[in-house]
C-alpha atoms as a PDB file:
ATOM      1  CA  UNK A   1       0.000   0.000   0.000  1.00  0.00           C
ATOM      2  CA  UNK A   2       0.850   3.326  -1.100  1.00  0.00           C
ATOM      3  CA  UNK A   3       2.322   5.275   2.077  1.00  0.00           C
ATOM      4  CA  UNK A   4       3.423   2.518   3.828  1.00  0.00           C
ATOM      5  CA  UNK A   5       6.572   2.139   5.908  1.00  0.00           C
ATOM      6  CA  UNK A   6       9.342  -0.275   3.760  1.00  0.00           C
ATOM      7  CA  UNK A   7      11.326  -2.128   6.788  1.00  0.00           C
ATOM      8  CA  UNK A   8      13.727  -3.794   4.428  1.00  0.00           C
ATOM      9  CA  UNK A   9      17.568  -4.472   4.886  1.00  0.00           C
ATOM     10  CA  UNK A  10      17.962  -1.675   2.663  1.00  0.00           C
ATOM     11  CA  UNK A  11      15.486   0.773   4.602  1.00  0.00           C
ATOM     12  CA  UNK A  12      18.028  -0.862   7.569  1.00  0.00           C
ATOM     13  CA  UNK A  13      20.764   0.513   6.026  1.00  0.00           C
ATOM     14  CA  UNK A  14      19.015   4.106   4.631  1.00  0.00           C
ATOM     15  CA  UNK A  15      17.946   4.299   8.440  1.00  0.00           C
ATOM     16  CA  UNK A  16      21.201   3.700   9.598  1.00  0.00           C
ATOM     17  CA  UNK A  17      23.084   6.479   7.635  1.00  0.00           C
ATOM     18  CA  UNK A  18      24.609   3.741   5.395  1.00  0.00           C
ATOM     19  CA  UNK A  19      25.057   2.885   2.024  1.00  0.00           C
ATOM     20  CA  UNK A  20      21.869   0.858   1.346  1.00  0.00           C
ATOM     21  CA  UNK A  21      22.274  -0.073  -2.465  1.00  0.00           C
ATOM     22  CA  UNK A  22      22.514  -3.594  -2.306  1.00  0.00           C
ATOM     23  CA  UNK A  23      26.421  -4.027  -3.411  1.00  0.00           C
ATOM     24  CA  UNK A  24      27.455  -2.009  -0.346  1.00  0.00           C
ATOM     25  CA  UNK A  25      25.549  -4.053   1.871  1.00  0.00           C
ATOM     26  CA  UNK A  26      26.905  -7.098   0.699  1.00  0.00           C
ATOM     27  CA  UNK A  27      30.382  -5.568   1.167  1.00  0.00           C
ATOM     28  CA  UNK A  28      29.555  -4.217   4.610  1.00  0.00           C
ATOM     29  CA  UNK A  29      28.384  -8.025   6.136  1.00  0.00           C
ATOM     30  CA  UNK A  30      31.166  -9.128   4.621  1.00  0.00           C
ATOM     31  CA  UNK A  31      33.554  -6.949   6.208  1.00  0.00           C
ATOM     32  CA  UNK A  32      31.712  -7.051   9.718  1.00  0.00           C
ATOM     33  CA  UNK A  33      31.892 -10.634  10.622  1.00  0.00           C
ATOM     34  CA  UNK A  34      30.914 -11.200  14.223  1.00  0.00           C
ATOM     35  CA  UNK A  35      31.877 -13.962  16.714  1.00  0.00           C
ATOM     36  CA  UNK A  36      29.560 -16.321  17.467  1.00  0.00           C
ATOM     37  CA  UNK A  37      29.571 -14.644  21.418  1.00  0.00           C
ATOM     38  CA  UNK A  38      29.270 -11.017  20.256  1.00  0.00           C
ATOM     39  CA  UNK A  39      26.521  -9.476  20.472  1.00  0.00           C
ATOM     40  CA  UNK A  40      25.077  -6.970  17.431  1.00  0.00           C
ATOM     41  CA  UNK A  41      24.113  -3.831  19.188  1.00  0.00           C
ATOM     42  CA  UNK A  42      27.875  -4.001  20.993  1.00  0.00           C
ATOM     43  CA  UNK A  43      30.025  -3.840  17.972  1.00  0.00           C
ATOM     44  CA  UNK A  44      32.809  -1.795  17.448  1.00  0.00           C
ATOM     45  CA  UNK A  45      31.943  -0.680  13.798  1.00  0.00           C
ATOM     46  CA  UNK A  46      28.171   1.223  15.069  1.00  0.00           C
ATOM     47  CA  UNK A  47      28.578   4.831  15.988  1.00  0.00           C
ATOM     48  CA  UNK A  48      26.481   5.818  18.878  1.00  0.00           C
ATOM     49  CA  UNK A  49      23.341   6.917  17.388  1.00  0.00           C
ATOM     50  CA  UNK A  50      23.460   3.974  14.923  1.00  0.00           C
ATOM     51  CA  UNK A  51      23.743   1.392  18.622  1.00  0.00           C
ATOM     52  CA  UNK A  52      21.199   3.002  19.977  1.00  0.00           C
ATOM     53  CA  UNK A  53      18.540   3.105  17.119  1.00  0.00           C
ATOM     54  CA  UNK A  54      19.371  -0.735  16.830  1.00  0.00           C
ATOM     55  CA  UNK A  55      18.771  -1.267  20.851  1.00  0.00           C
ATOM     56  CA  UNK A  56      15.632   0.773  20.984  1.00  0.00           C
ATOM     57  CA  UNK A  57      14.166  -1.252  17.897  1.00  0.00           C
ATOM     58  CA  UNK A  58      15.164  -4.629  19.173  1.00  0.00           C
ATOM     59  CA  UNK A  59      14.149  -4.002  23.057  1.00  0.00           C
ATOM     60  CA  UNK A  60      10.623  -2.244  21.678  1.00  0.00           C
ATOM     61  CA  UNK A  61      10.181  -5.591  19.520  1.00  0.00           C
ATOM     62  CA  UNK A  62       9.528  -2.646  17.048  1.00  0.00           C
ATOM     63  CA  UNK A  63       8.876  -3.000  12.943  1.00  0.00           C
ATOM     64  CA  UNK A  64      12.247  -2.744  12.664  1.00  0.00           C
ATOM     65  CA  UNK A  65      12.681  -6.046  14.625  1.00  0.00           C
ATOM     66  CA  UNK A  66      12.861  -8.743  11.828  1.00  0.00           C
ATOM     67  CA  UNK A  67      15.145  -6.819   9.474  1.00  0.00           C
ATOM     68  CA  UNK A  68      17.433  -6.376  12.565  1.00  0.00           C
ATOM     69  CA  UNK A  69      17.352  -9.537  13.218  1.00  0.00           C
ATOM     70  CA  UNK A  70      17.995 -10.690   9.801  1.00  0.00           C
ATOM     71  CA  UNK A  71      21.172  -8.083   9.916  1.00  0.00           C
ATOM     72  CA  UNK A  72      22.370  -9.907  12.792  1.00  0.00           C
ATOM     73  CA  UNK A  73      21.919 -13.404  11.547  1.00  0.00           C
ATOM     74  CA  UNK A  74      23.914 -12.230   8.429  1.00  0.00           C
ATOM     75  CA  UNK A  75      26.610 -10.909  10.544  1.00  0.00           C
ATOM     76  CA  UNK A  76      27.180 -13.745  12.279  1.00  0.00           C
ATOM     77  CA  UNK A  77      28.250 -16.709   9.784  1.00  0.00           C
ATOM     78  CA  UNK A  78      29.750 -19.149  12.178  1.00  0.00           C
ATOM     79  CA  UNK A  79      27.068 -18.963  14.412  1.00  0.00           C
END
């Protein structure tokens, strides 16, 4: 529907201040690899307004929720 939020990994990425065409997000989860005991919203590579939009999302169980968690399944490989 016309209007309607899009709450897609590249919307993630648009929302995040990143790149969101969908070369630089494959570049981006490949260059982020996380171990299988760290956590997403911890990561080095976020700024602080980018960890914080990601906590706020995830704790509200918010739209946002499944592409996050998508993001984080992604950017953990040997998990």
């Amino acid at each position: 529907m016309l209007g309607e939020p899009e709450y897609s990994m590249s919307a993630l990425f648009a929302q995040l201040g990143l790149d969101n065409s969908d070369e630089a997000i494959e570049t981006f989860i490949a260059e982020h690899p996380l171990q299988k005991e760290e956590e997403l919203t911890k990561a080095h590579f976020w700024s602080d307004s980018q960890r914080a939009f990601l906590q706020e999302e995830w704790k509200r169980d918010a739209n946002w929720v499944e592409t996050i968690d998508e993001l984080n399944v992604s950017l953990h490989p040997n998990a």
